[in-house]
N, C-alpha and C. Protein backbone atom coordinates (compact mmCIF):
# COMPACT_ATOMS: atom_id res chain seq x y z
N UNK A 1 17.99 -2.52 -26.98
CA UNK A 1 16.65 -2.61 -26.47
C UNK A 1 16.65 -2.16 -25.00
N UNK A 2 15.67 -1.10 -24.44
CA UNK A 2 15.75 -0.66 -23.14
C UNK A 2 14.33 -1.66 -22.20
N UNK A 3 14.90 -1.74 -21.23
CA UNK A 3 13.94 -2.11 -20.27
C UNK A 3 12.88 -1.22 -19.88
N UNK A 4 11.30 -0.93 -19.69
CA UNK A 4 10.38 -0.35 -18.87
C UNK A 4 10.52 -0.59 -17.57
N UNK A 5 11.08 0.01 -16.68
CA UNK A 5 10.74 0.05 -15.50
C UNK A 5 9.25 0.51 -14.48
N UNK A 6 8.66 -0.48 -13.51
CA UNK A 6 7.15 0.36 -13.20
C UNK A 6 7.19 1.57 -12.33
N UNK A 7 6.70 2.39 -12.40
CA UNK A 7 6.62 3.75 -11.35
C UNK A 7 6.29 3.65 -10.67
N UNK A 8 5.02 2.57 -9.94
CA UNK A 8 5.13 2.23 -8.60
C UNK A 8 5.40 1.44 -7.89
N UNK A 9 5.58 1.50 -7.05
CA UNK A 9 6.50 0.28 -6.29
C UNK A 9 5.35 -0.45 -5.00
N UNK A 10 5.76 -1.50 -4.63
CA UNK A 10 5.09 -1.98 -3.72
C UNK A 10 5.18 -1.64 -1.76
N UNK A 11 4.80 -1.70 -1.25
CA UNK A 11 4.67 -1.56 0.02
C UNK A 11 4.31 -2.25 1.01
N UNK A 12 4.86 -3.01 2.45
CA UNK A 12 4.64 -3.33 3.24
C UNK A 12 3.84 -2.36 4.38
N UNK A 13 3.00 -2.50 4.58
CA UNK A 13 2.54 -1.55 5.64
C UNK A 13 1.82 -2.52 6.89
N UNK A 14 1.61 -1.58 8.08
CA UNK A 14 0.85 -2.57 9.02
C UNK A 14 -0.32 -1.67 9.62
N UNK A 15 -1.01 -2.31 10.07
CA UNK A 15 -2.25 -1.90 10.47
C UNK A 15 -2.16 -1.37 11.89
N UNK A 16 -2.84 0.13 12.09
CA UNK A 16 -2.26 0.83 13.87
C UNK A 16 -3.42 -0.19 14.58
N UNK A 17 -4.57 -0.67 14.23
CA UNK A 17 -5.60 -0.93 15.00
C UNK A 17 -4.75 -2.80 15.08
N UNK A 18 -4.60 -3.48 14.66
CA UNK A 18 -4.63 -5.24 14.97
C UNK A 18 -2.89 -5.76 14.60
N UNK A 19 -2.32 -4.54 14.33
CA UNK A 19 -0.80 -5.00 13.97
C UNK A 19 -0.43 -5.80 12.95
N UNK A 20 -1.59 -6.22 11.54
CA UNK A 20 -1.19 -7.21 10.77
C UNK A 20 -0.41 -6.30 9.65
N UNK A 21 0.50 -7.32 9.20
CA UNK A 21 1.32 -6.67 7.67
C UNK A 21 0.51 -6.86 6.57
N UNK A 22 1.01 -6.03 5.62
CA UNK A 22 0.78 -6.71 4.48
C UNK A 22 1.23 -6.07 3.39
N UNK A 23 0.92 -6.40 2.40
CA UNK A 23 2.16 -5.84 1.24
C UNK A 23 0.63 -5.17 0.19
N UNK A 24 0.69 -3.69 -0.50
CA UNK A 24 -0.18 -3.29 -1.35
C UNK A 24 0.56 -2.73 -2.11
N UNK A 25 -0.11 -2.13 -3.40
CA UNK A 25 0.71 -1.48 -4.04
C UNK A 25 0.51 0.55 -3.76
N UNK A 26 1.74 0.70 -3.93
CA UNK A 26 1.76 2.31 -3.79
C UNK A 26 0.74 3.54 -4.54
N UNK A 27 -0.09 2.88 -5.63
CA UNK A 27 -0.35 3.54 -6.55
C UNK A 27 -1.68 2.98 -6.44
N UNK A 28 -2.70 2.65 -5.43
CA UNK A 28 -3.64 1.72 -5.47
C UNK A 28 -5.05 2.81 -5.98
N UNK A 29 -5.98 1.95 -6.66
CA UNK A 29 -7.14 2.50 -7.56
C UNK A 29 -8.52 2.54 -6.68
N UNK A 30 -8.19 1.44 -5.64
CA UNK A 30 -9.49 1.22 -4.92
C UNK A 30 -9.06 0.98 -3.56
N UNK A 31 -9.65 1.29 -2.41
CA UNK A 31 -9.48 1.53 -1.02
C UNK A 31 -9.13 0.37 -0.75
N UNK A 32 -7.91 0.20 0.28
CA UNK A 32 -7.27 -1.01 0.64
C UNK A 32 -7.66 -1.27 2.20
N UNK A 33 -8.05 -2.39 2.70
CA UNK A 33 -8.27 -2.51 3.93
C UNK A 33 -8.03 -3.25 4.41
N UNK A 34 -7.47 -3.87 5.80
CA UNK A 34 -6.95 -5.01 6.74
C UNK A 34 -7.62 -6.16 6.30
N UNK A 35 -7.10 -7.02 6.01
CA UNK A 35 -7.70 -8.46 6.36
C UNK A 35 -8.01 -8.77 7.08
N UNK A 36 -7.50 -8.40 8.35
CA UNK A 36 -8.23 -9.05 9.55
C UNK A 36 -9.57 -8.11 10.19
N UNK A 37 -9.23 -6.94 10.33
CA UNK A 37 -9.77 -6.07 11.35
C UNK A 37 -10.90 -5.24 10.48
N UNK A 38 -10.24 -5.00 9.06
CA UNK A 38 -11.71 -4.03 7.90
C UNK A 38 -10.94 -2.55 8.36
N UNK A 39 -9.57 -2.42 8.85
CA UNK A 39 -9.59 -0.96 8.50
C UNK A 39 -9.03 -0.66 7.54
N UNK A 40 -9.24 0.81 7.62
CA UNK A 40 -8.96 1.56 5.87
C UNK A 40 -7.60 1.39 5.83
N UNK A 41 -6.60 0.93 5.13
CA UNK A 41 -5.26 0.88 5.12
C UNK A 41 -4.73 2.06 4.12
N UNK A 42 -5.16 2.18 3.04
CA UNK A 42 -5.23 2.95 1.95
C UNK A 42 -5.99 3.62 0.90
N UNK A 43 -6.00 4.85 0.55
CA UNK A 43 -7.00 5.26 0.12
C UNK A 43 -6.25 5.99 -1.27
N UNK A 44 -7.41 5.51 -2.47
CA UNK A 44 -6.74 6.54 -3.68
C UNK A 44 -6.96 7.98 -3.74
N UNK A 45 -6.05 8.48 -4.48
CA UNK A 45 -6.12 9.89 -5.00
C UNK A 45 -5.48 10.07 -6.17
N UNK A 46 -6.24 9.19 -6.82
CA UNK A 46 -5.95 9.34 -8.67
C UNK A 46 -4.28 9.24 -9.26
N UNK A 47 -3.42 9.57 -7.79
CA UNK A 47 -1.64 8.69 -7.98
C UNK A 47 -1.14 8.28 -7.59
N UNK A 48 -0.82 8.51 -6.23
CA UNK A 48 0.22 7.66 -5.65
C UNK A 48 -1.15 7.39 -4.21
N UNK A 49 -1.00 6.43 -3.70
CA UNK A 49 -2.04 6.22 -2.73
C UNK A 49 -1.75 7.38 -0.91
N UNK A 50 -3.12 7.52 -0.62
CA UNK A 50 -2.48 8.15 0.84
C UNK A 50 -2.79 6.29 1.69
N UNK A 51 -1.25 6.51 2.40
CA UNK A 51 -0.97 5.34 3.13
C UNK A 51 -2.00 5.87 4.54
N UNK A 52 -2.42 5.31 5.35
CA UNK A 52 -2.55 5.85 6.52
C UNK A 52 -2.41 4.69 7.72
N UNK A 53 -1.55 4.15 7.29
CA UNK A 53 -1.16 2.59 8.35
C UNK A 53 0.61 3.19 8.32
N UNK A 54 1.14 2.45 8.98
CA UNK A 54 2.81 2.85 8.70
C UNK A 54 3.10 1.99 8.11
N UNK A 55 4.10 2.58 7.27
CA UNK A 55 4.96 2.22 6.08
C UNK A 55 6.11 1.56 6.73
N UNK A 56 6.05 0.06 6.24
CA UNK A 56 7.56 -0.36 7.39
C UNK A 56 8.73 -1.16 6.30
N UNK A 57 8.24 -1.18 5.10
CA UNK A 57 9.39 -1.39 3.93
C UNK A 57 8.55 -1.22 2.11
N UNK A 58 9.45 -0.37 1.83
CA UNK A 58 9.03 -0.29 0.24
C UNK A 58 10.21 -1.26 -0.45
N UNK A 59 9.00 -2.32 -1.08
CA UNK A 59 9.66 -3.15 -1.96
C UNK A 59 9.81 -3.16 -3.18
N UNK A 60 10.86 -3.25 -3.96
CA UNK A 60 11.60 -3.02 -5.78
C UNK A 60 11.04 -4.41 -6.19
C-alpha cells in the first residue's frame, strides 16, 4: 500500500508592512491577508499562490 503525499506545502511568511508571521498554505484559492494590519499577503493564480510578504520557512 503506497502513501499520497500533498503537493502543497505550507508556509510561514511575514508581513513587510506590521512584521506579523503566520503560517498559509502555498497553493491558496482565496486572497490571504494579515491579521493584524489587512494587507494582501497572498494572492491566487489557479496553482501555486504569488507570495508577496517574505517567505521565512516552508513547512512539510
Amino acid at each position: 500500500m503506497t502513501t499520497v503525499e500533498p503537493k502543497g506545502k505550507f508556509i510561514k511568511v511575514r508581513c513587510s508592512k506590521c512584521k506579523n508571521e503566520q503560517i498559509t498554505f502555498g497553493k491558496t484559492t482565496t486572497e490571504v491577508k494579515c491579521l493584524v494590519c489587512g494587507k494582501e499577503l497572498c494572492e491566487p493564480t489557479g496553482g501555486k499562490s504569488r507570495v508577496k510578504a517574505r517567505i521565512l520557512e516552508v513547512l512539510n
